[in-house]
Protein backbone atom coordinates (compact mmCIF):
# COMPACT_ATOMS: atom_id res chain seq x y z
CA UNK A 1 -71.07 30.89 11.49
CA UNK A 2 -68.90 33.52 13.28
CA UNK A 3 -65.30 33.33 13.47
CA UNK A 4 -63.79 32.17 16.03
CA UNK A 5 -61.15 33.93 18.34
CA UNK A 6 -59.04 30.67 17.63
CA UNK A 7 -59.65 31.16 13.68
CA UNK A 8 -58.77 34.74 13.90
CA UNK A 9 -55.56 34.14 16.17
CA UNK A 10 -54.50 31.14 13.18
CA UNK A 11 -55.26 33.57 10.85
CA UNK A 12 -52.59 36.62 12.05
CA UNK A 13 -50.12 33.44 12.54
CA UNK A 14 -50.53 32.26 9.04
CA UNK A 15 -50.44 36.20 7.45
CA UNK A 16 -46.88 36.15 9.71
CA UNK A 17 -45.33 33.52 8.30
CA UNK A 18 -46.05 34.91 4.70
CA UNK A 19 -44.67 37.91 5.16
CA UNK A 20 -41.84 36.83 7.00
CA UNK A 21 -40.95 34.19 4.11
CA UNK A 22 -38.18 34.83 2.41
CA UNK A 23 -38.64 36.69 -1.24
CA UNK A 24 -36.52 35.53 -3.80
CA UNK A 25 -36.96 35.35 -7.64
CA UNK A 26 -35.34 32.03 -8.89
CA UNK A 27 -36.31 31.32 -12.23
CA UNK A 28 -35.65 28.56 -14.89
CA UNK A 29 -32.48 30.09 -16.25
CA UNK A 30 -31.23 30.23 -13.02
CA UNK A 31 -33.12 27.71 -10.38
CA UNK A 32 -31.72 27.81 -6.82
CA UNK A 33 -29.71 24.57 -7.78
CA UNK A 34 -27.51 25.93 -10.22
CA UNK A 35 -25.00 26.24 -8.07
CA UNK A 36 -25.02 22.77 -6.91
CA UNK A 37 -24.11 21.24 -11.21
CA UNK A 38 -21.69 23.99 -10.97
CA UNK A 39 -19.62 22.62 -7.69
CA UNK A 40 -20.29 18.95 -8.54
CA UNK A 41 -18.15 19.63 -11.88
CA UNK A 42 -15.43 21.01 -9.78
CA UNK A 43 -15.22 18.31 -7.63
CA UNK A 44 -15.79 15.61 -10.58
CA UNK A 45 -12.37 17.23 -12.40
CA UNK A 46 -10.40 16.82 -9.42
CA UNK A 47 -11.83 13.41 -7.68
CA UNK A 48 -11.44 11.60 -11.30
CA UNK A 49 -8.23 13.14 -11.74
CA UNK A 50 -7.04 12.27 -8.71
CA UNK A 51 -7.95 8.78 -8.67
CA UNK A 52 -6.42 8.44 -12.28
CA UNK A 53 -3.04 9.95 -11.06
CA UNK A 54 -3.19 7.40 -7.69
CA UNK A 55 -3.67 4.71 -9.77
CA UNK A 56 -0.99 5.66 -12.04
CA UNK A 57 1.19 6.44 -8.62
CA UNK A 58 0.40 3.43 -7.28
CA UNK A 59 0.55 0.96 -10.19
CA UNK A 60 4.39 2.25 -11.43
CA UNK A 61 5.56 2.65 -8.09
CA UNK A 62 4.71 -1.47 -7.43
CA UNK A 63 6.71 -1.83 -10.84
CA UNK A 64 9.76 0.51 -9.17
CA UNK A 65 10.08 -1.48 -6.09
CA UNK A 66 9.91 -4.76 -7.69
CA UNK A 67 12.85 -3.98 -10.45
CA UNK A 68 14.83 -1.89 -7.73
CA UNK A 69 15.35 -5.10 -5.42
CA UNK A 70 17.71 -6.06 -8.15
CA UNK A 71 18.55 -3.41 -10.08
CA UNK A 72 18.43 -0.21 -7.08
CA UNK A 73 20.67 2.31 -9.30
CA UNK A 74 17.78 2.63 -11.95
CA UNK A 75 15.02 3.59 -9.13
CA UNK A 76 15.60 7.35 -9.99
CA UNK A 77 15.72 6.92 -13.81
CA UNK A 78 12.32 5.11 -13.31
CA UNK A 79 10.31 7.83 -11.24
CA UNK A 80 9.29 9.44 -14.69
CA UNK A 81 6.12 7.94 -14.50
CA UNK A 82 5.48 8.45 -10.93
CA UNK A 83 5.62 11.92 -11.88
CA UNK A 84 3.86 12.23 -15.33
CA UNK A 85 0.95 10.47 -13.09
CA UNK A 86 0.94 13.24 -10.71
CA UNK A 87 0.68 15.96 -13.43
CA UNK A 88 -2.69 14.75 -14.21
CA UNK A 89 -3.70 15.38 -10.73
CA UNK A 90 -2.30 19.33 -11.25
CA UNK A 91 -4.63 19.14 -14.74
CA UNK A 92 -7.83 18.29 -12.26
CA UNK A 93 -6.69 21.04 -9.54
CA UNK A 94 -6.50 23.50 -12.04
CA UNK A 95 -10.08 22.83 -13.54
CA UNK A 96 -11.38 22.68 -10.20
CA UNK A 97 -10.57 25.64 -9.56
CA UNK A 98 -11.31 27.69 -12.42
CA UNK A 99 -14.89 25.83 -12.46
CA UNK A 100 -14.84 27.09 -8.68
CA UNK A 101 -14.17 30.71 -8.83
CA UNK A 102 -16.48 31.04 -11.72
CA UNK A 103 -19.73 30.43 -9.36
CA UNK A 104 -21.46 32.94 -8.36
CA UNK A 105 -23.60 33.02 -5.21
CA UNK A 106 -26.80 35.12 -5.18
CA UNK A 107 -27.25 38.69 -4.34
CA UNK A 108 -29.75 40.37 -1.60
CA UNK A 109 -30.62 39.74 2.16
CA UNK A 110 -34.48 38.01 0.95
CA UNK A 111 -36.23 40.66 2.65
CA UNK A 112 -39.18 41.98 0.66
CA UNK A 113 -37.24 45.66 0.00
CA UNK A 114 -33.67 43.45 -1.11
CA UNK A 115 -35.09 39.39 -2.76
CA UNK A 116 -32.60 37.53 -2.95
CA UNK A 117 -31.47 37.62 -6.99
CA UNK A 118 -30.21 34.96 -8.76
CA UNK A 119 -26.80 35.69 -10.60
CA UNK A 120 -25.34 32.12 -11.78
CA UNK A 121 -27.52 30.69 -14.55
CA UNK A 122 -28.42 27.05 -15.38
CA UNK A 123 -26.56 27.29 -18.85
CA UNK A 124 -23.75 27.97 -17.06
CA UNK A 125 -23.63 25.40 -14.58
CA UNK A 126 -24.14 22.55 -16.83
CA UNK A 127 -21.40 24.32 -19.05
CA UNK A 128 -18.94 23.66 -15.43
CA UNK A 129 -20.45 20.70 -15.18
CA UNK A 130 -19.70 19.26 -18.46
CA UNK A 131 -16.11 21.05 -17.93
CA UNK A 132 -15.03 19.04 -15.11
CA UNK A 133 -16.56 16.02 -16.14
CA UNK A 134 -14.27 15.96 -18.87
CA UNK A 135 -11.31 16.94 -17.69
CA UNK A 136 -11.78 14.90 -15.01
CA UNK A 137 -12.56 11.74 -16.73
CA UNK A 138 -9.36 12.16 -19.26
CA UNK A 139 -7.31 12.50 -16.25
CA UNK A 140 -8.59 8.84 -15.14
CA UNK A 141 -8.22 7.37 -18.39
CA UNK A 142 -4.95 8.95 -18.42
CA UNK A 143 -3.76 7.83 -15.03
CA UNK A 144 -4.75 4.90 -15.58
CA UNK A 145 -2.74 4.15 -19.17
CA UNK A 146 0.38 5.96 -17.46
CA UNK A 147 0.36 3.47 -14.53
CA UNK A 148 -0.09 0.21 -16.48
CA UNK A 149 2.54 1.50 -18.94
CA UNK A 150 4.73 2.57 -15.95
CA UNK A 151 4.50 -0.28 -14.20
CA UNK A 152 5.65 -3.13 -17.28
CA UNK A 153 7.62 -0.22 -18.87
CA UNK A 154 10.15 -0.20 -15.81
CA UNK A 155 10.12 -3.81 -15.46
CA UNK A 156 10.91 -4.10 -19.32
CA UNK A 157 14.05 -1.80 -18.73
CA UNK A 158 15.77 -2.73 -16.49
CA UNK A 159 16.10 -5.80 -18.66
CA UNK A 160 16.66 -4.17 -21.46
CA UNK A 161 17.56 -0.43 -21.40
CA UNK A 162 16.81 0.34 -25.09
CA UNK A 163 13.31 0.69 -23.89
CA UNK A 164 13.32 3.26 -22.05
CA UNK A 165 12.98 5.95 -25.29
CA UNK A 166 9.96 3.95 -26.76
CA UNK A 167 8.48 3.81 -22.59
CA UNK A 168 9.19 7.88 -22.48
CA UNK A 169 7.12 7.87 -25.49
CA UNK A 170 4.51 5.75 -24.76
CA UNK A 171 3.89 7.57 -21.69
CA UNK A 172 4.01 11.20 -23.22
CA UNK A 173 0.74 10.04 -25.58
CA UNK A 174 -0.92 8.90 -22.57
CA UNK A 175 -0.30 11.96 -20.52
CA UNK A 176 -1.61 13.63 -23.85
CA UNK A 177 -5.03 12.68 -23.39
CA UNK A 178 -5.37 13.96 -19.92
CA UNK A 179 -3.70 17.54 -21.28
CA UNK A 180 -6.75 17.36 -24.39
CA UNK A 181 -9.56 17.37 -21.30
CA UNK A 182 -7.44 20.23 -19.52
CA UNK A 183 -7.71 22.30 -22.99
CA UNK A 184 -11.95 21.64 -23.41
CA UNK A 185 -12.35 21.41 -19.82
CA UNK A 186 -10.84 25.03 -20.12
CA UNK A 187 -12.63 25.75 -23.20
CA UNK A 188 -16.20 24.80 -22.04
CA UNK A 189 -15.60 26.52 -18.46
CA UNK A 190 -15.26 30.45 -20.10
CA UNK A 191 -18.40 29.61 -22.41
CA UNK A 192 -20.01 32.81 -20.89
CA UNK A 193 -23.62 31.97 -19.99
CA UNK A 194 -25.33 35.04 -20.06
CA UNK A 195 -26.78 36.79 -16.94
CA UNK A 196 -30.26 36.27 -15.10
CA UNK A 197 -33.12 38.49 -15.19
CA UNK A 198 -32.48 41.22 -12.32
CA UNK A 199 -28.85 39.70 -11.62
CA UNK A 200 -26.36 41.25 -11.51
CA UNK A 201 -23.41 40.84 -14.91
């Protein structure tokens, strides 16, 4: 049969929307949710790392305030941990926000004359991803050796203050794993990742 002037009127609608839609050219190298691996890596290196260096915080500081009832002049000799556990969160800050600067948001207005180009690719936003994953998770594992050490080491101390040398040591080896995730968080963040097809370098 004939069209109908409803058909016809569905029919402009439908050739509206198309060309209105928005043109883009997202590919597999770089999908539209590149970006999103990319900023969950920065916020994985500095939510881990932060929640290492509160539990280190919080678990040596219990330890400080129990030995300082009785012994209150050794409360500032015993804040080493307290800080060594807030280095670690500095380790995830800094990864964060390498990782962070290093996305790149797409180029063009998605009209049909300017699409909307891709320029952050998939390699490297699993690359970020990986990057604050790691750093992020030494920083917990970190945190979380510096607190328990913190906390018996001050204890242990104030009892006997030949300790403290072998707890300074202790505490630098644990702090060293959350500096070896900084260096291939670091590492695995400037891995490149080429460019995507149109994008821009």
């Amino acid at each position: 049969g004939q069209a109908s002037p409803k058909d016809s009127v569905v029919a402009a609608v439908m050739l509206e929307t198309l060309s209105a839609a928005v043109a883009e050219s997202f590919g597999e190298a770089c999908p539209a949710s590149a970006p999103f691996f990319g900023y969950m890596g920065a916020a994985a290196a500095l939510i881990f790392a932060n929640l290492g260096a509160a539990y280190g915080t919080a678990k040596s500081g219990v330890g400080i305030c129990s030995m300082g009832v009785m012994h209150p002049n050794l409360i500032m000799k015993s804040i080493i941990p307290v800080v060594m556990a807030g280095v670690i969160g500095i380790y995830g800050f800094i990864i964060a926000v390498v990782v962070g600067t290093k996305i790149k948001e797409p180029s063009g207005s998605g009209t049909t004359d300017s699409p909307i180009v891709p320029n952050y690719t998939l390699f490297a936003a699993f690359g970020h991803l990986g990057s604050g994953l790691t750093g992020g998770l030494s920083g917990l594992a970190a945190g979380m050796a510096i607190g328990i050490v913190g906390d018996a080491g001050v204890r242990a101390t104030a009892q006997q203050p030949k300790l403290f040398v072998g707890m300074i040591l202790i505490l630098i080896f644990a702090e060293a794993l959350g500096l070896y995730g900084l260096i291939v968080a670091l590492i695995m963040s400037s891995s490149g990742g080429g460019t995507c097809p149109g994008g821009s370098a």
